[in-house]
PDB file of N, CA and C in Angstrom:
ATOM      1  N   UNK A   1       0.833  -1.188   0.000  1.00  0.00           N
ATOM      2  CA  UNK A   1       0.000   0.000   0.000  1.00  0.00           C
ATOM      3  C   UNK A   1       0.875   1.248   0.000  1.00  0.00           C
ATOM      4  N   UNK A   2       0.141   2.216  -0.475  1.00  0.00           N
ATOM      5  CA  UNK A   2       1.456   3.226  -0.704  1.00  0.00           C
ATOM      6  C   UNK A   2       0.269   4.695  -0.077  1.00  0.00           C
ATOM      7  N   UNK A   3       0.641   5.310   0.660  1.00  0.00           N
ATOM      8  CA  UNK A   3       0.053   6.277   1.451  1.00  0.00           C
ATOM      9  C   UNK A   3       0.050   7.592   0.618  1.00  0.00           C
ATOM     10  N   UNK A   4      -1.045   8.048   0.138  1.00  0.00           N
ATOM     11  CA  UNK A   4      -1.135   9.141  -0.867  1.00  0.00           C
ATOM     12  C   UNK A   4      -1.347  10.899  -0.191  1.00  0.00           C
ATOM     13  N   UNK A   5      -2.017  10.701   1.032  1.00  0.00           N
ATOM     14  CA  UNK A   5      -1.744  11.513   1.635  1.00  0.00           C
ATOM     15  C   UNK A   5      -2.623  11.298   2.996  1.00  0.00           C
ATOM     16  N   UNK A   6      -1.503  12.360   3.941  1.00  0.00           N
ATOM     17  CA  UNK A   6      -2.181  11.927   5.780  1.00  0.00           C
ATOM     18  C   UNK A   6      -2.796  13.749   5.570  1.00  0.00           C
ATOM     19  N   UNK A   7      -3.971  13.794   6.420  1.00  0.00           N
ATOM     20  CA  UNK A   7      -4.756  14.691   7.120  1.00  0.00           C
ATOM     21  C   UNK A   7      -5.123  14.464   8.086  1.00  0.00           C
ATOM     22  N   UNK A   8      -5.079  15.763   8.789  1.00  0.00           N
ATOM     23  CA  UNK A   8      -5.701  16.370   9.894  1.00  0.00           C
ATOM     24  C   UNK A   8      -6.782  17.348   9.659  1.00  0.00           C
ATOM     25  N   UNK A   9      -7.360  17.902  11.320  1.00  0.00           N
ATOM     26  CA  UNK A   9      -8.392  19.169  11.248  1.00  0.00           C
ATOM     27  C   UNK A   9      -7.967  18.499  12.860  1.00  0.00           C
ATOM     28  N   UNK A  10      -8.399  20.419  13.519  1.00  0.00           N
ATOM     29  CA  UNK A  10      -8.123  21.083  14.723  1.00  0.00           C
ATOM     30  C   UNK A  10      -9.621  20.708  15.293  1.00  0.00           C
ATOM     31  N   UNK A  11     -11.002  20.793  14.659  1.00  0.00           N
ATOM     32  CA  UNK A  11     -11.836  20.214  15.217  1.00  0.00           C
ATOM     33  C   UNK A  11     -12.937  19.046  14.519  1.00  0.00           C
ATOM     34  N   UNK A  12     -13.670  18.174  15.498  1.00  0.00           N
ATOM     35  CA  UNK A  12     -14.288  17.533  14.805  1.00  0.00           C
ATOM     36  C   UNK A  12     -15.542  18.139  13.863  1.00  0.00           C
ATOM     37  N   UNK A  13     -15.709  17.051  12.442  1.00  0.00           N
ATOM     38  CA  UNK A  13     -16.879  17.131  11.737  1.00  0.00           C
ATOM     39  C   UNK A  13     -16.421  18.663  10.844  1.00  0.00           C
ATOM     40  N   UNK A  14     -14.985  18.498  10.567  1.00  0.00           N
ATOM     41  CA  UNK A  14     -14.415  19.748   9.412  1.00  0.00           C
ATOM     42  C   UNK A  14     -13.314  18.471   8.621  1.00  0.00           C
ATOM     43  N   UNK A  15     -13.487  18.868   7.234  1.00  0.00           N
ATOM     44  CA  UNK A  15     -12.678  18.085   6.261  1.00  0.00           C
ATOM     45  C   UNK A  15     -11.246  18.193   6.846  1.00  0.00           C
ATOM     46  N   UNK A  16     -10.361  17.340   6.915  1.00  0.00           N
ATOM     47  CA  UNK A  16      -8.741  17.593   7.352  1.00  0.00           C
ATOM     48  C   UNK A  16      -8.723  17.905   6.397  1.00  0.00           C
ATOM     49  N   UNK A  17      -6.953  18.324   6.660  1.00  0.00           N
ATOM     50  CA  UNK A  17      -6.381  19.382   5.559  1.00  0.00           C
ATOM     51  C   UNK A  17      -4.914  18.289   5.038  1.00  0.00           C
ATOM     52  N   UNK A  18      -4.290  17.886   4.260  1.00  0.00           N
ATOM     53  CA  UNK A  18      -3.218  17.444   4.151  1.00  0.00           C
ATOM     54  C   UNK A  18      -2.029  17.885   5.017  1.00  0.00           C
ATOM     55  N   UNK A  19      -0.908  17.113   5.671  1.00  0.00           N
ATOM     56  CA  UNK A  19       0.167  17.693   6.208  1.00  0.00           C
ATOM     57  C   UNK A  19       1.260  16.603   5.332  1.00  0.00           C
ATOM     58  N   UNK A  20       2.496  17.453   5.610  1.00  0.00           N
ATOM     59  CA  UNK A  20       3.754  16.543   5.267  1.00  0.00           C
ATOM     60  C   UNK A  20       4.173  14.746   5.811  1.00  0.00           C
ATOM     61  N   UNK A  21       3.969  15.409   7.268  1.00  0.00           N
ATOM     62  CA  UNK A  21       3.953  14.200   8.186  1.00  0.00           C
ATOM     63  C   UNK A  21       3.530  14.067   9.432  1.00  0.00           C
ATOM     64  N   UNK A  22       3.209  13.133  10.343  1.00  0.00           N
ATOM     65  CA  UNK A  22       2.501  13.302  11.363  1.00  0.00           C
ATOM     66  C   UNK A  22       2.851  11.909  12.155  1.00  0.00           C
ATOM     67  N   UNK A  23       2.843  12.416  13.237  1.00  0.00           N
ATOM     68  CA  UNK A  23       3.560  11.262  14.762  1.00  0.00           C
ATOM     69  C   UNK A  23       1.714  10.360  15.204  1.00  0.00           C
ATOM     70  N   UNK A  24       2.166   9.441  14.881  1.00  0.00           N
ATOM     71  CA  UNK A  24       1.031   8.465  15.298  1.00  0.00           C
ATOM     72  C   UNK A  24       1.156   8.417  16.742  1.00  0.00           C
ATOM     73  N   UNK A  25       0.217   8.525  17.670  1.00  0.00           N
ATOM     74  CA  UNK A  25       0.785   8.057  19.016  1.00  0.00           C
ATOM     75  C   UNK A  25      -1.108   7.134  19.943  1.00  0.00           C
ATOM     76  N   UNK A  26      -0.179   6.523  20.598  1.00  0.00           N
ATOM     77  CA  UNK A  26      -1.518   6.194  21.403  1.00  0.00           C
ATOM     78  C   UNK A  26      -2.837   6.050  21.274  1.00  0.00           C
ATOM     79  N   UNK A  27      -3.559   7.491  20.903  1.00  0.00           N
ATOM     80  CA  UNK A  27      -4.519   7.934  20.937  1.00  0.00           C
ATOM     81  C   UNK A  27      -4.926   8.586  19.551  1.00  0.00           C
ATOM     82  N   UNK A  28      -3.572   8.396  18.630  1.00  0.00           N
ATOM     83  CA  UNK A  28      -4.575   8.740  17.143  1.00  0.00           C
ATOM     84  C   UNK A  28      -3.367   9.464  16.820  1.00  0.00           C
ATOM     85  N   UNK A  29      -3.602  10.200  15.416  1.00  0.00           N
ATOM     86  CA  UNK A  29      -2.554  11.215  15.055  1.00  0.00           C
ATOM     87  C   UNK A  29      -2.728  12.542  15.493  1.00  0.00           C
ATOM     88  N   UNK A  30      -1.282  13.073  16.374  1.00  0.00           N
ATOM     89  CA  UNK A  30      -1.199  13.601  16.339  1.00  0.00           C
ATOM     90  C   UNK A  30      -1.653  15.144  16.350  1.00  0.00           C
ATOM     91  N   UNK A  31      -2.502  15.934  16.750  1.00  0.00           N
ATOM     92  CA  UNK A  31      -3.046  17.680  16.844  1.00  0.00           C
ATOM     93  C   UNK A  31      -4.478  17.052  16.273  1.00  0.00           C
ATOM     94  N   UNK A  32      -4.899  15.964  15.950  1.00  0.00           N
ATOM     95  CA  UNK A  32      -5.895  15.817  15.257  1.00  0.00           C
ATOM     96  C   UNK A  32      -7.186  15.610  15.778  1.00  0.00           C
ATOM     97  N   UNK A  33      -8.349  16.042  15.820  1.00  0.00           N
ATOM     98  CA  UNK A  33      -9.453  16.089  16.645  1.00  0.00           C
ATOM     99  C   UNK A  33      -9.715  15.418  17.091  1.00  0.00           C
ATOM    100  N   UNK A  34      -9.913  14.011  16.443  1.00  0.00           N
ATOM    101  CA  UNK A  34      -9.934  12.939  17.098  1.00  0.00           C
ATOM    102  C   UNK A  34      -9.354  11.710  17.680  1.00  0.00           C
ATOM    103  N   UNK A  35      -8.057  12.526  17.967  1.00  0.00           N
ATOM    104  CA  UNK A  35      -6.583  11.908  19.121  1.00  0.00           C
ATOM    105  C   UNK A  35      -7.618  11.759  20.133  1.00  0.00           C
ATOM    106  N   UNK A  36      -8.334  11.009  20.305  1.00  0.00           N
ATOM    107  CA  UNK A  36      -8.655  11.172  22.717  1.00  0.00           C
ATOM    108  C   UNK A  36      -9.214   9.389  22.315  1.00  0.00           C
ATOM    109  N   UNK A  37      -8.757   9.031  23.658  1.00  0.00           N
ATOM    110  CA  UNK A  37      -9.173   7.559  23.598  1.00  0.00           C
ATOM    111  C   UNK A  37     -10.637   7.451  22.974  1.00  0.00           C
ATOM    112  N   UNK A  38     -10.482   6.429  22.112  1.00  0.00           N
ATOM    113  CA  UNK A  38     -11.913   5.643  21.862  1.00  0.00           C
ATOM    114  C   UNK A  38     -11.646   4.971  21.070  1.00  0.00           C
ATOM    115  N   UNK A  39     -12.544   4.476  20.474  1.00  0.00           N
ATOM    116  CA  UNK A  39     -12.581   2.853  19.164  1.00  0.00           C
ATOM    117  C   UNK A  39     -12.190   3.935  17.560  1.00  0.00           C
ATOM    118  N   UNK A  40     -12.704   5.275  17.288  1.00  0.00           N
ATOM    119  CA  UNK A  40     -12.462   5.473  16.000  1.00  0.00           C
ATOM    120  C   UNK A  40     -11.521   7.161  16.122  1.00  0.00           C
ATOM    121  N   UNK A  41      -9.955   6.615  15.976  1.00  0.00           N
ATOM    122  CA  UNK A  41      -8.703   7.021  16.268  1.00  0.00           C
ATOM    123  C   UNK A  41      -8.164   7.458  14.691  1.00  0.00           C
ATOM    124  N   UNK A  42      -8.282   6.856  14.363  1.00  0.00           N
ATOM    125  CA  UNK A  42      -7.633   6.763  12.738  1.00  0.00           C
ATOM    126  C   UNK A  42      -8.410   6.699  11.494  1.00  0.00           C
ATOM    127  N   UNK A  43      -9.007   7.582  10.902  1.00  0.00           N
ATOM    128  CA  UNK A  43      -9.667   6.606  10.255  1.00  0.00           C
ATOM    129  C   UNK A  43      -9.030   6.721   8.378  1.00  0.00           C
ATOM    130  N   UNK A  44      -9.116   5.520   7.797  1.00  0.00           N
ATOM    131  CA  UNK A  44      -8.380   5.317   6.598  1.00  0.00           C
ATOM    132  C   UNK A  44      -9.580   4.528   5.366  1.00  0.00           C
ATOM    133  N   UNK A  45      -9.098   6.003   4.211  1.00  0.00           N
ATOM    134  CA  UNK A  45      -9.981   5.500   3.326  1.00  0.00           C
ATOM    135  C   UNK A  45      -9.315   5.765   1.945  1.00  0.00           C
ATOM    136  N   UNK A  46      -9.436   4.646   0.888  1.00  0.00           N
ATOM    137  CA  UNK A  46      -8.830   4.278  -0.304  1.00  0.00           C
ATOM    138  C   UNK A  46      -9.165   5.280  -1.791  1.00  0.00           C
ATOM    139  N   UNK A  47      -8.153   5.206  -2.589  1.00  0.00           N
ATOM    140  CA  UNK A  47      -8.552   6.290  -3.418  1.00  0.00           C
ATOM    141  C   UNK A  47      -9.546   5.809  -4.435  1.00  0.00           C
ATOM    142  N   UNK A  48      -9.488   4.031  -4.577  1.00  0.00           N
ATOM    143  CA  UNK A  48     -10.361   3.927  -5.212  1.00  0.00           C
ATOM    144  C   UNK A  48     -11.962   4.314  -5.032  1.00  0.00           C
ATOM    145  N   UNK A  49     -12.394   4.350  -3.612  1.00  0.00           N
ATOM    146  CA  UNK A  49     -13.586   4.727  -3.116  1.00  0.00           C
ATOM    147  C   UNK A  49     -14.318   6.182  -3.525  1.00  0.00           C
ATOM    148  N   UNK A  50     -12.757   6.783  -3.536  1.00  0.00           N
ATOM    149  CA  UNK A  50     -13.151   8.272  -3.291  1.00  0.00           C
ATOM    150  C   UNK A  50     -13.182   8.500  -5.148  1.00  0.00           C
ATOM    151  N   UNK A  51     -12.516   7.469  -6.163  1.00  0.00           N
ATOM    152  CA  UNK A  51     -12.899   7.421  -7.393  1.00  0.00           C
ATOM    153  C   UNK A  51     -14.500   7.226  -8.241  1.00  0.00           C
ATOM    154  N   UNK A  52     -15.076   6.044  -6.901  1.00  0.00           N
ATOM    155  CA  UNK A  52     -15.866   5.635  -7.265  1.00  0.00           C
ATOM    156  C   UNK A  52     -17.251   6.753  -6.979  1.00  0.00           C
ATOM    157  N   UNK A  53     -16.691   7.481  -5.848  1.00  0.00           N
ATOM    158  CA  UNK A  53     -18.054   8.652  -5.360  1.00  0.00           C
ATOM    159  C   UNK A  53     -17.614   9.773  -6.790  1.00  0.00           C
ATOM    160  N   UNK A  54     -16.590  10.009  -7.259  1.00  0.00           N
ATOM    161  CA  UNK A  54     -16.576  11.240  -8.054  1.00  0.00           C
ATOM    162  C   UNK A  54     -17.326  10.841  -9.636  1.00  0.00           C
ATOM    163  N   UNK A  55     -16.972   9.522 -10.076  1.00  0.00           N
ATOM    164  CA  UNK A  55     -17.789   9.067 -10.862  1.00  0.00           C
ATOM    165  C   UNK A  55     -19.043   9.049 -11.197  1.00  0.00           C
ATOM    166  N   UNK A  56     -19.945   8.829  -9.804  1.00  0.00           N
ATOM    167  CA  UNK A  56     -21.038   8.699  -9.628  1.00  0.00           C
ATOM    168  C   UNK A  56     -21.934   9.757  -9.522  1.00  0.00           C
ATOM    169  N   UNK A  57     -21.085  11.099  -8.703  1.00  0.00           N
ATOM    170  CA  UNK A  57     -21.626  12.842  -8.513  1.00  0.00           C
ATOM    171  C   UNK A  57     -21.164  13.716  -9.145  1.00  0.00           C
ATOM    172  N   UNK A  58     -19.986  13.421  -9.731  1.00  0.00           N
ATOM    173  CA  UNK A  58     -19.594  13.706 -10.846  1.00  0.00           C
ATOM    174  C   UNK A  58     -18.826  15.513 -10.124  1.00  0.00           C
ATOM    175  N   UNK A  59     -18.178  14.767  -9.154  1.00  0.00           N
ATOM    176  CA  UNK A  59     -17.438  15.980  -8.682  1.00  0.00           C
ATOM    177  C   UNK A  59     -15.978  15.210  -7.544  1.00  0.00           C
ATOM    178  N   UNK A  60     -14.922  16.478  -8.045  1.00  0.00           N
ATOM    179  CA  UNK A  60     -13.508  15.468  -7.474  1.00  0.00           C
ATOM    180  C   UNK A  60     -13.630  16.257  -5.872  1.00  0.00           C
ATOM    181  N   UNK A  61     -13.175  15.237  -5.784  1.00  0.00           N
ATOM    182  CA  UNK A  61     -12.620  15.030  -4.203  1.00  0.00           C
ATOM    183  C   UNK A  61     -11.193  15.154  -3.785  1.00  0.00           C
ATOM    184  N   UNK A  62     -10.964  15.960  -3.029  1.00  0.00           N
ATOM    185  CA  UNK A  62      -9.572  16.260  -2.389  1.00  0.00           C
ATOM    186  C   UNK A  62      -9.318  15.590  -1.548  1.00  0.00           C
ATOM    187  N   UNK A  63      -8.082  14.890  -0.989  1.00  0.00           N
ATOM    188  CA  UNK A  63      -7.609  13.845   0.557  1.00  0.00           C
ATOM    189  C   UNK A  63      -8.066  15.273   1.261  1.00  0.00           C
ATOM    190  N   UNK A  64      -8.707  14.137   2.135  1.00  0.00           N
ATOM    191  CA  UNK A  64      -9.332  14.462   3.714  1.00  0.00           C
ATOM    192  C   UNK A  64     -10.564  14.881   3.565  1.00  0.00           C
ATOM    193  N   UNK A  65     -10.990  15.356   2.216  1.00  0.00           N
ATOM    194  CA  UNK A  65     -12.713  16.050   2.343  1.00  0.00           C
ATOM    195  C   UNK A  65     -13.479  15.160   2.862  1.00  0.00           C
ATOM    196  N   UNK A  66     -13.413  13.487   2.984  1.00  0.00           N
ATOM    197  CA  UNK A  66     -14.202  12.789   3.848  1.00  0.00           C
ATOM    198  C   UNK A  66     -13.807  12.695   5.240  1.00  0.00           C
ATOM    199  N   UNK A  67     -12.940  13.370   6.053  1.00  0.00           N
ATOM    200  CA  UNK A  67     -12.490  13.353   6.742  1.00  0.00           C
ATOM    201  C   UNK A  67     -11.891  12.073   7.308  1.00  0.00           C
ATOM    202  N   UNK A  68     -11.245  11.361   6.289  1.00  0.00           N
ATOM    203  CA  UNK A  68     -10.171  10.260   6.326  1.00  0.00           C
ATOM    204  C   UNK A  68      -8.690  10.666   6.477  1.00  0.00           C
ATOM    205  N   UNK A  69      -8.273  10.397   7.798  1.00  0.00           N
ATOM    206  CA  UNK A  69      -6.670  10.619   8.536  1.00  0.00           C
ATOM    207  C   UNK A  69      -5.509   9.816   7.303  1.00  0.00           C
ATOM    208  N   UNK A  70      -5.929   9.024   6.534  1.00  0.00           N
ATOM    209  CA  UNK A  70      -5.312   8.713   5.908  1.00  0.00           C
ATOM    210  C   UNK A  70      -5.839   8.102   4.319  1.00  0.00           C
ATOM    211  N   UNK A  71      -5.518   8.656   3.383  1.00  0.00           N
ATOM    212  CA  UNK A  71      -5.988   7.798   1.966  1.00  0.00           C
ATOM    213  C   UNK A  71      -4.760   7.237   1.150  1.00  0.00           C
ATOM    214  N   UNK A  72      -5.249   6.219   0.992  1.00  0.00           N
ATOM    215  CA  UNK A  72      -4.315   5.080   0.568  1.00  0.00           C
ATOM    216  C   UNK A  72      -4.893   5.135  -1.170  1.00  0.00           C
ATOM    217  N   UNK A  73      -3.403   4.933  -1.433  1.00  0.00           N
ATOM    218  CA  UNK A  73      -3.704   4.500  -3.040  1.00  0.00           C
ATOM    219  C   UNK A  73      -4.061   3.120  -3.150  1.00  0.00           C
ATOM    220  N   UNK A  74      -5.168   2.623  -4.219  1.00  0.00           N
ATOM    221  CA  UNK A  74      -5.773   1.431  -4.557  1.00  0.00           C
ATOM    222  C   UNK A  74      -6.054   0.657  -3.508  1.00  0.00           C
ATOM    223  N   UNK A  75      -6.476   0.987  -2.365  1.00  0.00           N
ATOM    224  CA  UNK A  75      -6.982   0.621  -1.403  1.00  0.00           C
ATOM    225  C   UNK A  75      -8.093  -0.033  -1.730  1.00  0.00           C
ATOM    226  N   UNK A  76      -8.965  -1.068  -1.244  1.00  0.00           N
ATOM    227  CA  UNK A  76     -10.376  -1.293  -1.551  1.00  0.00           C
ATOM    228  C   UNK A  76     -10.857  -1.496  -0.096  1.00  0.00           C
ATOM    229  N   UNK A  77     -11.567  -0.933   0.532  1.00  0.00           N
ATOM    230  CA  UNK A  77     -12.237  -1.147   1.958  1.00  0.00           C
ATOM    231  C   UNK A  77     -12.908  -2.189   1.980  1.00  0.00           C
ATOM    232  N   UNK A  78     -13.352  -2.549   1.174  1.00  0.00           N
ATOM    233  CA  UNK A  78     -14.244  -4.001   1.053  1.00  0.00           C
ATOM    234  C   UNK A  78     -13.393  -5.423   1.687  1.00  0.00           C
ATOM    235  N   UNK A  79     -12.383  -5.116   1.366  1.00  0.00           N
ATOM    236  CA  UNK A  79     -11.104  -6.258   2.019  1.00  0.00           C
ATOM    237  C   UNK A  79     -10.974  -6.351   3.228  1.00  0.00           C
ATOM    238  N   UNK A  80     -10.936  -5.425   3.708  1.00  0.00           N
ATOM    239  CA  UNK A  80     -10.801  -5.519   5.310  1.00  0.00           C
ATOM    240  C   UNK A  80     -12.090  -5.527   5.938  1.00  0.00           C
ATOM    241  N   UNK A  81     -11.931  -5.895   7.494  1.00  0.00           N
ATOM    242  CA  UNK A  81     -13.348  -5.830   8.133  1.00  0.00           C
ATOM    243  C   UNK A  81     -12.452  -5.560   9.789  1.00  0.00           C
ATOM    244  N   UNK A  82     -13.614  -5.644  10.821  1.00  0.00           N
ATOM    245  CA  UNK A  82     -13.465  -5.545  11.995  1.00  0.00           C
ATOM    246  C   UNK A  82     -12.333  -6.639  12.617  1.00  0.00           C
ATOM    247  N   UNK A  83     -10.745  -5.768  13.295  1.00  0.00           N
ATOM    248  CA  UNK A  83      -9.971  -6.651  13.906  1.00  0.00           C
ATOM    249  C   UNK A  83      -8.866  -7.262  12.730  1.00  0.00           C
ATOM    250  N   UNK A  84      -9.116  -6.846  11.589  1.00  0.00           N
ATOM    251  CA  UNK A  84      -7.838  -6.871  10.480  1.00  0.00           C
ATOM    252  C   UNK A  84      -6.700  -6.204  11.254  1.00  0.00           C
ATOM    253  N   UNK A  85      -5.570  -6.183  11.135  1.00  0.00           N
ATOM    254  CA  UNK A  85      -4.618  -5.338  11.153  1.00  0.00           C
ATOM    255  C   UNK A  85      -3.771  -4.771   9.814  1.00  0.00           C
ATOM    256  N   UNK A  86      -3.219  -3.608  10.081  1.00  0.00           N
ATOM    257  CA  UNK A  86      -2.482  -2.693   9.361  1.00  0.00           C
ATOM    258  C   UNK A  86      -0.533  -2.887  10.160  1.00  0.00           C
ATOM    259  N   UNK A  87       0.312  -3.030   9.684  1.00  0.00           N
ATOM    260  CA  UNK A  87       1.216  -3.170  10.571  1.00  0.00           C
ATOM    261  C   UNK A  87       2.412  -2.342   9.613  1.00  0.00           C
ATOM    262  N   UNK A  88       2.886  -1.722  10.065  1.00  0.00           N
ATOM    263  CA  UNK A  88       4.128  -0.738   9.536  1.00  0.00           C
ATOM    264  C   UNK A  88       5.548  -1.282  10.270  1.00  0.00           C
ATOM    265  N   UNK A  89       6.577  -0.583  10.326  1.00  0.00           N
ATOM    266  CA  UNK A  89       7.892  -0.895  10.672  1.00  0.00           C
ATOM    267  C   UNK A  89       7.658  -0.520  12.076  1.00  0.00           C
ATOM    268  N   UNK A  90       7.055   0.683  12.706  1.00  0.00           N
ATOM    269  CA  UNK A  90       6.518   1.264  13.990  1.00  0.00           C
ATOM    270  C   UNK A  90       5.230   1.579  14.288  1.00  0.00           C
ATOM    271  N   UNK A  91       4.574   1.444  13.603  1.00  0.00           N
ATOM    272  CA  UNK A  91       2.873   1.468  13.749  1.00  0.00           C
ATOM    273  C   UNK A  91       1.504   0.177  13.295  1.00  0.00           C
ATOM    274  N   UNK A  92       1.488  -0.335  14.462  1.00  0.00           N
ATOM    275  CA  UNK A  92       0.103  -1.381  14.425  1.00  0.00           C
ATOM    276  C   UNK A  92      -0.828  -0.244  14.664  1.00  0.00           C
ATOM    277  N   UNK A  93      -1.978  -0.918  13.341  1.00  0.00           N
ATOM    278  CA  UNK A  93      -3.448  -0.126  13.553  1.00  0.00           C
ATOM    279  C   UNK A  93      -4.397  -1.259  13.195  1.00  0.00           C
ATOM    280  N   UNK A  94      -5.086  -1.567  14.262  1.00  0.00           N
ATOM    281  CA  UNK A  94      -6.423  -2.444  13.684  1.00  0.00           C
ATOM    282  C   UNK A  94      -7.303  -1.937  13.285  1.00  0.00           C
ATOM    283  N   UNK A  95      -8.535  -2.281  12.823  1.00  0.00           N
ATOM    284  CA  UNK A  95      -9.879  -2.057  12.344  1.00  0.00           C
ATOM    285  C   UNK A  95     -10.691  -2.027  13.665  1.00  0.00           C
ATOM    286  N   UNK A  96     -11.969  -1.236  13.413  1.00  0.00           N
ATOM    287  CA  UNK A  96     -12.641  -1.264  14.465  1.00  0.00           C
ATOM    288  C   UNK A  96     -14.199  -1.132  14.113  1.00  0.00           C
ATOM    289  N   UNK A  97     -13.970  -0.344  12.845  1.00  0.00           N
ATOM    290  CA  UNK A  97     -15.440  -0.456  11.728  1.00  0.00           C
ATOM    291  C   UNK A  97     -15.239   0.157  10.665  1.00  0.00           C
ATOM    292  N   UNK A  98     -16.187  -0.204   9.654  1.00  0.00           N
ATOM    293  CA  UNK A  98     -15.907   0.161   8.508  1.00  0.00           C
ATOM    294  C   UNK A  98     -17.283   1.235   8.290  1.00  0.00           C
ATOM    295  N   UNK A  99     -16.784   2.185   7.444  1.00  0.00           N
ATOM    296  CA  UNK A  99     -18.034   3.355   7.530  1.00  0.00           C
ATOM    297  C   UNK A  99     -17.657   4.389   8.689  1.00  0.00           C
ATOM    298  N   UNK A 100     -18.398   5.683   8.208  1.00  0.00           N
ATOM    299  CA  UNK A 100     -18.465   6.020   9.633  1.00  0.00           C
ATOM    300  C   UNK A 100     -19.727   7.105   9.038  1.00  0.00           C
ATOM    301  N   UNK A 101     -20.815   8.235   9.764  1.00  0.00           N
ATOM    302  CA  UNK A 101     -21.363   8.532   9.685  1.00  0.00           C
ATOM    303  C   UNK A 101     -21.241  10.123   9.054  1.00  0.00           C
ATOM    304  N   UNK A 102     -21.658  11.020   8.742  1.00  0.00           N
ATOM    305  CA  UNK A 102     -21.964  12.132   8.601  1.00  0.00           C
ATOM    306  C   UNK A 102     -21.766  13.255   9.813  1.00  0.00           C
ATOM    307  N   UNK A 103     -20.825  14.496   9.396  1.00  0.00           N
ATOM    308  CA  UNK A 103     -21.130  15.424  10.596  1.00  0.00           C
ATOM    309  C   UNK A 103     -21.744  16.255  10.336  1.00  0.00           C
ATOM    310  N   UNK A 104     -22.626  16.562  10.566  1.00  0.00           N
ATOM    311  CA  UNK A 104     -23.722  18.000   9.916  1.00  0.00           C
ATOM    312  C   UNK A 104     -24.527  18.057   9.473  1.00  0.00           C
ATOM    313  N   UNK A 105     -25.077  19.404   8.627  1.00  0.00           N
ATOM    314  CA  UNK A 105     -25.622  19.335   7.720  1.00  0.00           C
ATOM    315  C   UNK A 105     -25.218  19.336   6.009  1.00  0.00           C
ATOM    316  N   UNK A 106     -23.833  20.112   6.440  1.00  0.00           N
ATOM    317  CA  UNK A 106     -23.052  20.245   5.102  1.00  0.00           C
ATOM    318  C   UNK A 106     -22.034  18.996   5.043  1.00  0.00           C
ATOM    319  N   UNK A 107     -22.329  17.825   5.015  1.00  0.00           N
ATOM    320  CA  UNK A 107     -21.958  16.490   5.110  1.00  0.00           C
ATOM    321  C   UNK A 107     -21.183  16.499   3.738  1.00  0.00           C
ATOM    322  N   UNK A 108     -20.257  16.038   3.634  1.00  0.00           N
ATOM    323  CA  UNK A 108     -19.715  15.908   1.854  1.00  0.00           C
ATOM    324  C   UNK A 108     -20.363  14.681   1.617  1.00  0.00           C
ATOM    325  N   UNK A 109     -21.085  13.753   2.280  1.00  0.00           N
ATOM    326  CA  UNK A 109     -21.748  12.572   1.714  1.00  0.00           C
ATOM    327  C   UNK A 109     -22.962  12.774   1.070  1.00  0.00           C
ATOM    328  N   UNK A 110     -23.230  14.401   1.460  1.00  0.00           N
ATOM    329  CA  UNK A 110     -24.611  14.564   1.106  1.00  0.00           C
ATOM    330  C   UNK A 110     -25.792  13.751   2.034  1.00  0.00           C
ATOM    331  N   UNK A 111     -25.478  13.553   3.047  1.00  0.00           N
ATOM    332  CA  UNK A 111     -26.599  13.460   3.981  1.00  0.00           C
ATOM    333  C   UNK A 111     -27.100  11.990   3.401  1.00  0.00           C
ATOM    334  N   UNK A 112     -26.646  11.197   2.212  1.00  0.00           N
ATOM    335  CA  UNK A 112     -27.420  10.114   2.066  1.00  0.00           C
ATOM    336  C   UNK A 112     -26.361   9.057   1.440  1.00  0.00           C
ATOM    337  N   UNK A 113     -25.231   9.491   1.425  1.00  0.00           N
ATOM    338  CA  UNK A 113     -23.807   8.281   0.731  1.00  0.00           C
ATOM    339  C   UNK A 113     -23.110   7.953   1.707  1.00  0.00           C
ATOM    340  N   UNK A 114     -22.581   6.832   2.009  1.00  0.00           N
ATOM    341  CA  UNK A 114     -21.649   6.275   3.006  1.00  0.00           C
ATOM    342  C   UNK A 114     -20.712   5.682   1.732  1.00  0.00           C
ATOM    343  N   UNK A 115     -19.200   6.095   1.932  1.00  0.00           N
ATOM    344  CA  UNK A 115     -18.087   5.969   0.842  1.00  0.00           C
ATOM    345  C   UNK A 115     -18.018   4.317   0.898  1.00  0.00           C
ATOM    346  N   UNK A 116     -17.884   3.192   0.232  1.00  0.00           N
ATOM    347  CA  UNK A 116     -17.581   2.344   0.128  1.00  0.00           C
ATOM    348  C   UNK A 116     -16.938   1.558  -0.560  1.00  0.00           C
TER     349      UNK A 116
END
């Protein structure tokens, strides 16, 4: 897998923004809103997905506008499920769910798409 780009955002339910690089720790990456203990720390989504929503609405998508900490090139989410692992040279990340919901009203899912 080859990591196309990492994002952040300062608060929750705002698109991250791309950074250079970022310290995984404990509790999530790094300055990122949703660093504080819980089950959804990280969350990572594939470029094919984010191919397949621009196809379909017929509008491109920038890394992080779904507010995915990480988008992976040719990723397919469909592969993984709950309790997979991700394992790097210094970073284990398991799964914990796939999906995640909408923040708002100005949702980039449009209030009715879950990326898949």
């Amino acid at each position: 897998m080859i990591i196309k780009s990492i994002n952040i955002s300062e608060k929750k339910g705002e698109v991250k923004n791309p950074v250079e690089a970022i310290l995984i720790t404990q509790t999530g990456l790094q300055h990122d809103a949703h660093a504080e203990p819980s089950h959804h720390q990280v969350s990572i989504l594939g470029s094919n997905s984010i191919s397949r929503f621009e196809k379909t609405h017929g509008r491109s998508i920038t890394p992080g506008e779904f507010a995915e900490n990480i988008t992976l090139n040719d990723f397919e989410v469909q592969m993984v499920g709950p309790l997979d692992v991700f394992k790097s040279v210094n970073v284990v990340l398991e799964v914990t769910q796939i999906g995640k919901k909408c923040h708002g009203a100005n949702c980039v899912y449009f209030n009715k798409q879950e990326i898949v």
